[in-house]
Protein backbone atom coordinates (compact mmCIF):
# COMPACT_ATOMS: atom_id res chain seq x y z
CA UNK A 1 113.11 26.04 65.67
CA UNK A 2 114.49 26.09 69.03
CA UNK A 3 118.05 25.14 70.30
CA UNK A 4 116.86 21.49 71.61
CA UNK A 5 114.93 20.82 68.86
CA UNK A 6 117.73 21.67 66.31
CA UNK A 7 119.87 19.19 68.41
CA UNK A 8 117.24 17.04 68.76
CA UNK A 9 116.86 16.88 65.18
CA UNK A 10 120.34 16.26 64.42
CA UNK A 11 120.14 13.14 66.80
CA UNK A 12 118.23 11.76 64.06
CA UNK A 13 120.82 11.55 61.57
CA UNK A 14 122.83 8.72 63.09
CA UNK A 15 124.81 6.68 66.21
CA UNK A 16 126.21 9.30 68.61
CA UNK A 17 128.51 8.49 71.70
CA UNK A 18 128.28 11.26 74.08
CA UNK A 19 131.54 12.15 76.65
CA UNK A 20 131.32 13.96 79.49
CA UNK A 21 134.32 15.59 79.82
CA UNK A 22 136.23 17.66 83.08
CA UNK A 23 136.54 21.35 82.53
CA UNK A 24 138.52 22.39 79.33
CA UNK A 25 142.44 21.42 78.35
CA UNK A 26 142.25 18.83 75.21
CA UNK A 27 138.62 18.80 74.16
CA UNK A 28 139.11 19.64 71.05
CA UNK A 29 140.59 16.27 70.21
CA UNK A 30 137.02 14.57 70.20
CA UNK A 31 136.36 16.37 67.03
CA UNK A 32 139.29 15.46 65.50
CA UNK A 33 138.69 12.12 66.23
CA UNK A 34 135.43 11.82 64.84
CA UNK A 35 136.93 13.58 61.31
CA UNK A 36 139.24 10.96 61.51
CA UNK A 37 136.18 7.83 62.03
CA UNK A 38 135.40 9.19 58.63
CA UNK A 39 131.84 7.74 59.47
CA UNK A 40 128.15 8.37 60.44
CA UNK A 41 128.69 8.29 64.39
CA UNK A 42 128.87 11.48 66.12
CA UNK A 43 130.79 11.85 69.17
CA UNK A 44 128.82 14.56 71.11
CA UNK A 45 130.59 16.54 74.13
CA UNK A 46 128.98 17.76 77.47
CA UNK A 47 131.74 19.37 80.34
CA UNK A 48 131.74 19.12 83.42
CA UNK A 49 132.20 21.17 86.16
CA UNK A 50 135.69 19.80 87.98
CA UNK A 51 135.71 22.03 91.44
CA UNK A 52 139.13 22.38 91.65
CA UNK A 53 141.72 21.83 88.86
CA UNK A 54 143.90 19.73 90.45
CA UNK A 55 145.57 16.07 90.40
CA UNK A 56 144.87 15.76 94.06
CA UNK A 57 143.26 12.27 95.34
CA UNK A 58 140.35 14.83 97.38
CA UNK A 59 140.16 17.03 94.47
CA UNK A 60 139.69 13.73 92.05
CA UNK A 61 136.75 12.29 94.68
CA UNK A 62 134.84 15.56 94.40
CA UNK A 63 135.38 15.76 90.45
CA UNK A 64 133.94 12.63 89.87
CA UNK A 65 131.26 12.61 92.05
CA UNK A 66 127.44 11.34 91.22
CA UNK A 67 126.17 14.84 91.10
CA UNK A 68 128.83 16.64 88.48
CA UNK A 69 128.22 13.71 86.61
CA UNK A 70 125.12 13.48 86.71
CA UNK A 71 124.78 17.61 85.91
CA UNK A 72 125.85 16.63 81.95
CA UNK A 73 123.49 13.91 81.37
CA UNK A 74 120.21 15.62 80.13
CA UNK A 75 122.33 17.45 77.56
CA UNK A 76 123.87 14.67 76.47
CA UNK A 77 120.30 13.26 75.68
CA UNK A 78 118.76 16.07 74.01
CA UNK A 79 121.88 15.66 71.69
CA UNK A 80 121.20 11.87 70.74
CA UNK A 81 123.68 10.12 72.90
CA UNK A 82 122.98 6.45 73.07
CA UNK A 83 125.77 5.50 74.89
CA UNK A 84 128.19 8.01 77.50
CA UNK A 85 131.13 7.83 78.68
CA UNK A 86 133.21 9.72 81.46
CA UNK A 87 136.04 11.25 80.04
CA UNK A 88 138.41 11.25 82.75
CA UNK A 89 140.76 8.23 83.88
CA UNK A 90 142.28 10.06 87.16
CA UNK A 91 138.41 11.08 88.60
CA UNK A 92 137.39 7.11 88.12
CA UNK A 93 140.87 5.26 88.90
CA UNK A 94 141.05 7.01 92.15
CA UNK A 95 137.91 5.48 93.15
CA UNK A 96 139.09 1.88 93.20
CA UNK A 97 138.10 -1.23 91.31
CA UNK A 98 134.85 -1.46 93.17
CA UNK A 99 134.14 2.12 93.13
CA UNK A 100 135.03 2.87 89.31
CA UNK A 101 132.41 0.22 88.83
CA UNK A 102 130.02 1.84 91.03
CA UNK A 103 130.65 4.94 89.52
CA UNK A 104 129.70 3.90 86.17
CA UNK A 105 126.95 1.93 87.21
CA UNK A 106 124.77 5.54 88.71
CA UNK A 107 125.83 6.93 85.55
CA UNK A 108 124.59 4.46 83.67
CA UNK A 109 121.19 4.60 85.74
CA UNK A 110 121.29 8.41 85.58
CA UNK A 111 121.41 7.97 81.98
CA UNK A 112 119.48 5.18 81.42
CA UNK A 113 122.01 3.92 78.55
CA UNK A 114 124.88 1.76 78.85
CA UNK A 115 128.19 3.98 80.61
CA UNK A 116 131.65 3.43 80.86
CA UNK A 117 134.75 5.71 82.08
CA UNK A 118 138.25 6.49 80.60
CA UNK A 119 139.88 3.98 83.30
CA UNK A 120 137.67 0.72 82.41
CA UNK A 121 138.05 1.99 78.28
CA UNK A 122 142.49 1.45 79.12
CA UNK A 123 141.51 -2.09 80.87
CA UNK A 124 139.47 -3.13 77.76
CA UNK A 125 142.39 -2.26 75.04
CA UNK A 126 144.84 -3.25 76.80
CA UNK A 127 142.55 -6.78 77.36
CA UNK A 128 141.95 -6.38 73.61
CA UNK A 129 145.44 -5.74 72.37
CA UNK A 130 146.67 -9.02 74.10
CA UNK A 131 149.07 -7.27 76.36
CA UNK A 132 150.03 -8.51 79.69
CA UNK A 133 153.12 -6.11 80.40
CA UNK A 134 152.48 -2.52 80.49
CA UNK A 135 154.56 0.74 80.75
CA UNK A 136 152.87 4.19 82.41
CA UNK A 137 153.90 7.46 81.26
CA UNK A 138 151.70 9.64 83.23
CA UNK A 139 151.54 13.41 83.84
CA UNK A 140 150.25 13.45 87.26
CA UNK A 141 152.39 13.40 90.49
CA UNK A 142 153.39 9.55 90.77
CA UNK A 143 151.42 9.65 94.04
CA UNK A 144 147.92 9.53 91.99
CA UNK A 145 149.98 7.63 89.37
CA UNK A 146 150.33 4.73 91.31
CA UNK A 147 146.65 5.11 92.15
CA UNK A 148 146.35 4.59 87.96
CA UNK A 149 148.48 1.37 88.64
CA UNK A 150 146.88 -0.18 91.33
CA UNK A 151 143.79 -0.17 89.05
CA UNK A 152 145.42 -1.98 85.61
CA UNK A 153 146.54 -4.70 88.31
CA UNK A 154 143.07 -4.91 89.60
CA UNK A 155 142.23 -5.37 85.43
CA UNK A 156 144.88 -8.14 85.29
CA UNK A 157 147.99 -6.40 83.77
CA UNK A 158 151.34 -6.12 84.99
CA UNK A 159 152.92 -2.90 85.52
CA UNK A 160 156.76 -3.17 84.33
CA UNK A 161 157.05 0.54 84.19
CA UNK A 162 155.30 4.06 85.52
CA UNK A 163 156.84 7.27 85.17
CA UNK A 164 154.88 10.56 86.73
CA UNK A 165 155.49 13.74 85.62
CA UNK A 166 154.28 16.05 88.65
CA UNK A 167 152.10 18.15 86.56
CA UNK A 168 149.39 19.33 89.06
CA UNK A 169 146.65 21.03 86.66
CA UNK A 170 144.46 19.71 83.91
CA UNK A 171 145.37 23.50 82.06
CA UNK A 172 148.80 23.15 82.42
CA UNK A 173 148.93 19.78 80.81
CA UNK A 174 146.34 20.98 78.03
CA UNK A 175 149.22 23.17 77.08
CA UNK A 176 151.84 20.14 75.86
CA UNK A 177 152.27 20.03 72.38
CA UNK A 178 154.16 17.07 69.88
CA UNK A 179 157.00 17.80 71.17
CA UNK A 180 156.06 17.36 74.80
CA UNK A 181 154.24 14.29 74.36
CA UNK A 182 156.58 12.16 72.62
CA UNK A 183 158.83 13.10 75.24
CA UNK A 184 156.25 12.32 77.97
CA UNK A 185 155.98 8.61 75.93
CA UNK A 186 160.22 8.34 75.72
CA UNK A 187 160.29 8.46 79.24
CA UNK A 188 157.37 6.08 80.49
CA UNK A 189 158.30 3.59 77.82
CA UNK A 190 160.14 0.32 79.45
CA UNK A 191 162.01 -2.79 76.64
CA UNK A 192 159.63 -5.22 78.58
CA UNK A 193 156.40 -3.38 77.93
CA UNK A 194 154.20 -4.60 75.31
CA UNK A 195 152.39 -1.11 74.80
CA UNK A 196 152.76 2.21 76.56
CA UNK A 197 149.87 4.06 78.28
CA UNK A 198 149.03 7.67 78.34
CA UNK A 199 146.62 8.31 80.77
CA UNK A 200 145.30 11.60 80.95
CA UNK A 201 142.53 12.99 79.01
CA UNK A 202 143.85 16.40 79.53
CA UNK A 203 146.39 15.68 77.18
CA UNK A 204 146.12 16.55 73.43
CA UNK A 205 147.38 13.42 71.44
CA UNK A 206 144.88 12.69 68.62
CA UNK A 207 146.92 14.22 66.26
CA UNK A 208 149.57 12.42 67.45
CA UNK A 209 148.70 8.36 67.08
CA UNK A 210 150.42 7.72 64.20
CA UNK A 211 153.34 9.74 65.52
CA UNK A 212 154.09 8.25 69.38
CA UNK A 213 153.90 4.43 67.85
CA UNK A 214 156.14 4.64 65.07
CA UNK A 215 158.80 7.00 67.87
CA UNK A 216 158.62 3.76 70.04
CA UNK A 217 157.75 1.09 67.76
CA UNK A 218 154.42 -0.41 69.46
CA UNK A 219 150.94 -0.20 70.37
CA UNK A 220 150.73 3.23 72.46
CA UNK A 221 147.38 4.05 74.25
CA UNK A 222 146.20 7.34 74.90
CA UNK A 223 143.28 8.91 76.72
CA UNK A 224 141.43 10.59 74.50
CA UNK A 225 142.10 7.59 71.75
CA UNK A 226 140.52 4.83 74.09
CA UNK A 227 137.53 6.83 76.02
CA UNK A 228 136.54 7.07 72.06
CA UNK A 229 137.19 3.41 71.07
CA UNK A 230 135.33 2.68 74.62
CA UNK A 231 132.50 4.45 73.29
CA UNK A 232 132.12 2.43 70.01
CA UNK A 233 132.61 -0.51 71.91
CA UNK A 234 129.94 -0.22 74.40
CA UNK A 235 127.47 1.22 71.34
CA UNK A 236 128.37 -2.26 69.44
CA UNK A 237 129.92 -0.23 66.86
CA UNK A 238 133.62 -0.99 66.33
CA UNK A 239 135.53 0.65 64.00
CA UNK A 240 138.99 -0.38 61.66
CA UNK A 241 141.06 3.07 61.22
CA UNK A 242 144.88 2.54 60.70
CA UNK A 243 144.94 6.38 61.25
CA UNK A 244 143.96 5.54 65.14
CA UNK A 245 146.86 3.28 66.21
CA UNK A 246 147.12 -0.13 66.96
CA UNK A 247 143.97 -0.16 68.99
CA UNK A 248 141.78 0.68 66.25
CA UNK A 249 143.31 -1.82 63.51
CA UNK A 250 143.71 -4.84 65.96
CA UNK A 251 141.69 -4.93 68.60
């Protein structure tokens, strides 16, 4: 049996999300979180080509574009996707409102099955979660930080806090272990924010849900965590796991 069919055949066995996701840093946590769904939906992964590694407002334009996007989709069919999802918050926020939208809306076409991004999946939990004040603790330079910003006001939410970190590459960041990341949460955090966001899918925190909310004692989002809650969302198939933070048991 060929390659294609193999997947093709696997498509068959139940719901799949697929994620198209920029070059290669913290992939490996969409595996871990769908051993930790514990269920029948598989969360299938298609990357990107990004250009240039870099969290640079021209390099962000180009890595989103309708064409690198649109590179992933047939893969991401052949593999049973029934709904997709970009996997990247900086290459959609940067856009704007209006263009995020737009951007999801080719993709979506492209696709021909309901899209989302990373960006839109932090403006649904944070809808979801009930939280109006929100703290940023972001590892980009705070100049495409406040880019990140700009868009959760445009979603309604108040920005009491944002922190940037300067980190210019996806790699580097893919790098940051426990250690790192609570730190990276510590400093974003603000007493007036009702949850703490984590914005960049680059960043390996699946293992560490449980972890970052019981360190600052509420609802912390993370990248990775949403663009996958996004995902069952959009597919209309949500998902209790205490194991996922706050998100996942409340929302």
């Amino acid at each position: 049996m060929k390659d294609a069919e193999v997947e093709m055949a696997h498509a068959a066995t139940g719901p799949a999300v697929g994620f198209l996701y920029p070059g290669h840093s913290a992939e490996d946590d969409y595996p871990r979180l769908e051993s930790m769904l514990s269920s029948d939906i598989r969360l299938p992964l298609v990357h990107t080509d990004i250009g240039e590694d870099a969290h640079r407002v021209d390099a962000l334009l180009e890595m989103g574009s309708a064409t690198r996007l649109a590179a992933g989709v047939a893969e991401l069919k052949v593999r049973g996707a029934q709904a997709v999802v970009w996997a990247c918050t900086s290459a959609s926020f940067v856009f704007g409102w209006e263009g995020a939208q737009e951007q999801v809306r080719e993709l979506s076409q492209t696709a021909a099955i309901p899209a989302s991004s990373t960006s839109f999946a932090f403006a649904h939990a944070v809808r979801a979660l009930g939280a109006d004040r929100v703290a940023i603790a972001a590892t980009y330079p705070e100049d495409v930080a406040e880019h990140f910003t700009a868009f959760l006001k445009a979603a309604g939410a108040e920005v009491v806090a944002m922190c940037g970190s300067g980190i210019i590459t996806a790699a580097e960041v893919g790098t940051w272990g426990r250690e790192e990341v609570l730190r990276l949460a510590r400093a974003g955090d603000h007493p007036d924010a009702q949850a703490v966001l984590l914005p960049d899918t680059a960043l390996h925190t699946a293992a560490y849900l449980t972890d970052l909310e019981t360190e600052l004692g509420k609802p912390v989002l993370t990248a990775n965590q949403v663009t996958v809650w996004e995902g069952l969302r959009i597919l209309d198939r949500p998902l209790a796991r205490p194991n996922l933070g706050t998100l996942f048991t409340t929302a």
